[in-house]
C-alpha atoms as a PDB file:
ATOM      1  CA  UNK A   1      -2.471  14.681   2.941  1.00  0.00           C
ATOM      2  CA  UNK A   2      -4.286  12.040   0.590  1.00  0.00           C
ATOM      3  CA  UNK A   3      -5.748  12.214  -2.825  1.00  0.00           C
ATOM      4  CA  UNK A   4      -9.047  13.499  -2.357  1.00  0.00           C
ATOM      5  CA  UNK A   5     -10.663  10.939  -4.430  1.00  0.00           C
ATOM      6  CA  UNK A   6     -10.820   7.145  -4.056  1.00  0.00           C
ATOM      7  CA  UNK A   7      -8.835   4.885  -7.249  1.00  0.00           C
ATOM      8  CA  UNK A   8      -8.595   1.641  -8.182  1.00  0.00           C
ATOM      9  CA  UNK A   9      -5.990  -1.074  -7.297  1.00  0.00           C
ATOM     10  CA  UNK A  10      -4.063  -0.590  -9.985  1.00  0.00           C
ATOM     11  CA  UNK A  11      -3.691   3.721  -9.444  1.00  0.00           C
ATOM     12  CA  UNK A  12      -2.654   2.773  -5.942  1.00  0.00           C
ATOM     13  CA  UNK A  13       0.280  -0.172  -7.083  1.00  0.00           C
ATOM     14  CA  UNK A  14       1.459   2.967  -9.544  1.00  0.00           C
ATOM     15  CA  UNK A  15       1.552   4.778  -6.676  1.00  0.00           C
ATOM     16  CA  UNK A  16       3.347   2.312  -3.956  1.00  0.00           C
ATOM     17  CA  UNK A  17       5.991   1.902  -6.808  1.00  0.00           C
ATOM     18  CA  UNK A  18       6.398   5.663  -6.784  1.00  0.00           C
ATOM     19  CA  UNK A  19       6.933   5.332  -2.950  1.00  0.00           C
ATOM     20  CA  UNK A  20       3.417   6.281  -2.029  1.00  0.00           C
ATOM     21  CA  UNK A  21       1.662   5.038   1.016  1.00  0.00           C
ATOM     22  CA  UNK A  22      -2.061   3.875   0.351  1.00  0.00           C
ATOM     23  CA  UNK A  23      -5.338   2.216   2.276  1.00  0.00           C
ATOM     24  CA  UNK A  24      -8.741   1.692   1.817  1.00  0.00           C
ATOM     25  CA  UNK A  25     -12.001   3.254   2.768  1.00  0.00           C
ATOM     26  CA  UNK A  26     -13.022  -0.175   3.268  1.00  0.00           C
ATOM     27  CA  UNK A  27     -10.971  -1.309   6.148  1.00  0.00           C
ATOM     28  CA  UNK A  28     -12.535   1.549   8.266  1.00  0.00           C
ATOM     29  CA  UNK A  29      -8.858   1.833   9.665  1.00  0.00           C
ATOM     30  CA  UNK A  30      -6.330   4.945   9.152  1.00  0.00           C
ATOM     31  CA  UNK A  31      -3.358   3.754  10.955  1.00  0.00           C
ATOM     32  CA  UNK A  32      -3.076   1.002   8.434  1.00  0.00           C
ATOM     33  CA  UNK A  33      -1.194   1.743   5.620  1.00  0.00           C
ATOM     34  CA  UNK A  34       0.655  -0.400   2.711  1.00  0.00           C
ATOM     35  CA  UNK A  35       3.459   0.273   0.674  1.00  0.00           C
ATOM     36  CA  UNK A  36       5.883  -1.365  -2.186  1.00  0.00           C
ATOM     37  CA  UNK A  37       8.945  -3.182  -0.765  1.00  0.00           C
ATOM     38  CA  UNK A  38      11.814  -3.692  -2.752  1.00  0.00           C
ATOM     39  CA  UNK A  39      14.646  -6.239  -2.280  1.00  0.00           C
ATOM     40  CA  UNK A  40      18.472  -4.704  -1.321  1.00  0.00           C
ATOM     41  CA  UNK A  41      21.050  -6.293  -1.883  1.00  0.00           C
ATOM     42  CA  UNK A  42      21.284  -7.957   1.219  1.00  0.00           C
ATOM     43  CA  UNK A  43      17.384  -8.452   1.539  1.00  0.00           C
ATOM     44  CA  UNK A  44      16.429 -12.363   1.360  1.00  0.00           C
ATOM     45  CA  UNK A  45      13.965 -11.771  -0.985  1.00  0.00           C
ATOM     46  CA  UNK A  46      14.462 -11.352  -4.664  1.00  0.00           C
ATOM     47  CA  UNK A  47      11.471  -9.802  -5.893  1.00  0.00           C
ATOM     48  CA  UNK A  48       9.492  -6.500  -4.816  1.00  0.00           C
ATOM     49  CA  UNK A  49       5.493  -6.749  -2.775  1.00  0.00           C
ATOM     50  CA  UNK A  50       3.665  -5.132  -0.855  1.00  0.00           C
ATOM     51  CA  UNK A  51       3.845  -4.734   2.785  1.00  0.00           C
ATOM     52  CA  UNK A  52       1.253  -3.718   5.453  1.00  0.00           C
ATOM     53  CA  UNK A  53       1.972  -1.290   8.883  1.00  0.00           C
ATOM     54  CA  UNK A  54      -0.552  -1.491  11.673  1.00  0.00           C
ATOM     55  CA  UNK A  55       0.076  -0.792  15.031  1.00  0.00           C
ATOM     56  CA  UNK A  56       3.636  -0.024  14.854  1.00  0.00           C
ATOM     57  CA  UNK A  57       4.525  -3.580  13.111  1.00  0.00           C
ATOM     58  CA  UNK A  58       4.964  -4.384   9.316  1.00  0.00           C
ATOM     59  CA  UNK A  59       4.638  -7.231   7.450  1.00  0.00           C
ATOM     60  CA  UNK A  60       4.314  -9.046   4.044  1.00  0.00           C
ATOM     61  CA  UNK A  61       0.179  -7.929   2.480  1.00  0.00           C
ATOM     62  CA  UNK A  62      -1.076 -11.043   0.768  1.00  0.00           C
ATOM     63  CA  UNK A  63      -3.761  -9.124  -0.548  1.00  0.00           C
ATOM     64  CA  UNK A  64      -7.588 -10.333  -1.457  1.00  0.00           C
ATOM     65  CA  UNK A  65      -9.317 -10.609  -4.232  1.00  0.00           C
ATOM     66  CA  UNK A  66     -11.940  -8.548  -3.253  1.00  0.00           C
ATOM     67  CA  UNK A  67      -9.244  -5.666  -2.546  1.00  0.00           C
ATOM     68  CA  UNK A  68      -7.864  -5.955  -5.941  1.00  0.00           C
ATOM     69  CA  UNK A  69     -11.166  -5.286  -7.671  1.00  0.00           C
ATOM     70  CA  UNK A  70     -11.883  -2.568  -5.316  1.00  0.00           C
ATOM     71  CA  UNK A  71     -12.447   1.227  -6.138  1.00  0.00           C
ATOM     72  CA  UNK A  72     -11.933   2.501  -2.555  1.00  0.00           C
ATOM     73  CA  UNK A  73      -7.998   3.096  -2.550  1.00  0.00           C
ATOM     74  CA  UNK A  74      -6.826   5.754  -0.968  1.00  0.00           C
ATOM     75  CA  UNK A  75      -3.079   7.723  -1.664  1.00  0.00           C
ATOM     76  CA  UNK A  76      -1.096   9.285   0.757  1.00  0.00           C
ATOM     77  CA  UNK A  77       0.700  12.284  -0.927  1.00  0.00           C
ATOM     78  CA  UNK A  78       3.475  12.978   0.747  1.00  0.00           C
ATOM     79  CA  UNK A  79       3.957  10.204   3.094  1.00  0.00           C
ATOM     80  CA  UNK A  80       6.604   8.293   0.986  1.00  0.00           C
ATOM     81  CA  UNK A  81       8.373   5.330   2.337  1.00  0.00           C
END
């Protein structure tokens, strides 16, 4: 299930924190789907982003100016990480 209605960047961060899954319309893509990491204790990293699963792998998002500005965010209710 998603929200019905496309949001902003900054509805869909609020929502990764929460332990949402999100995309956008724009990437014309529905396996891919991004999410808020945060650090364990016995992670390497220190400090929380954003990660990106496609095709069965994930990896760190460095994400794009022009998806930061973008209105086309989609949340995935339900699909928590």
């Amino acid at each position: 299930m998603t929200e019905k209605q496309p949001v902003s960047f900054s509805k869909a961060l609020d929502a990764m924190k929460a332990g949402q899954t999100c995309s956008r319309v724009g990437w014309n893509n529905t396996d891919i789907k991004v999410r808020a990491q945060f650090p364990t204790k016995d992670s390497m990293n220190t400090e929380p982003y954003i990660v990106m699963e496609k095709n069965g792998k994930c990896f760190p998002l460095d994400i794009s100016c022009e998806s930061l500005f973008a209105n086309d965010w989609i949340i995935h209710l339900g699909l928590k990480s």
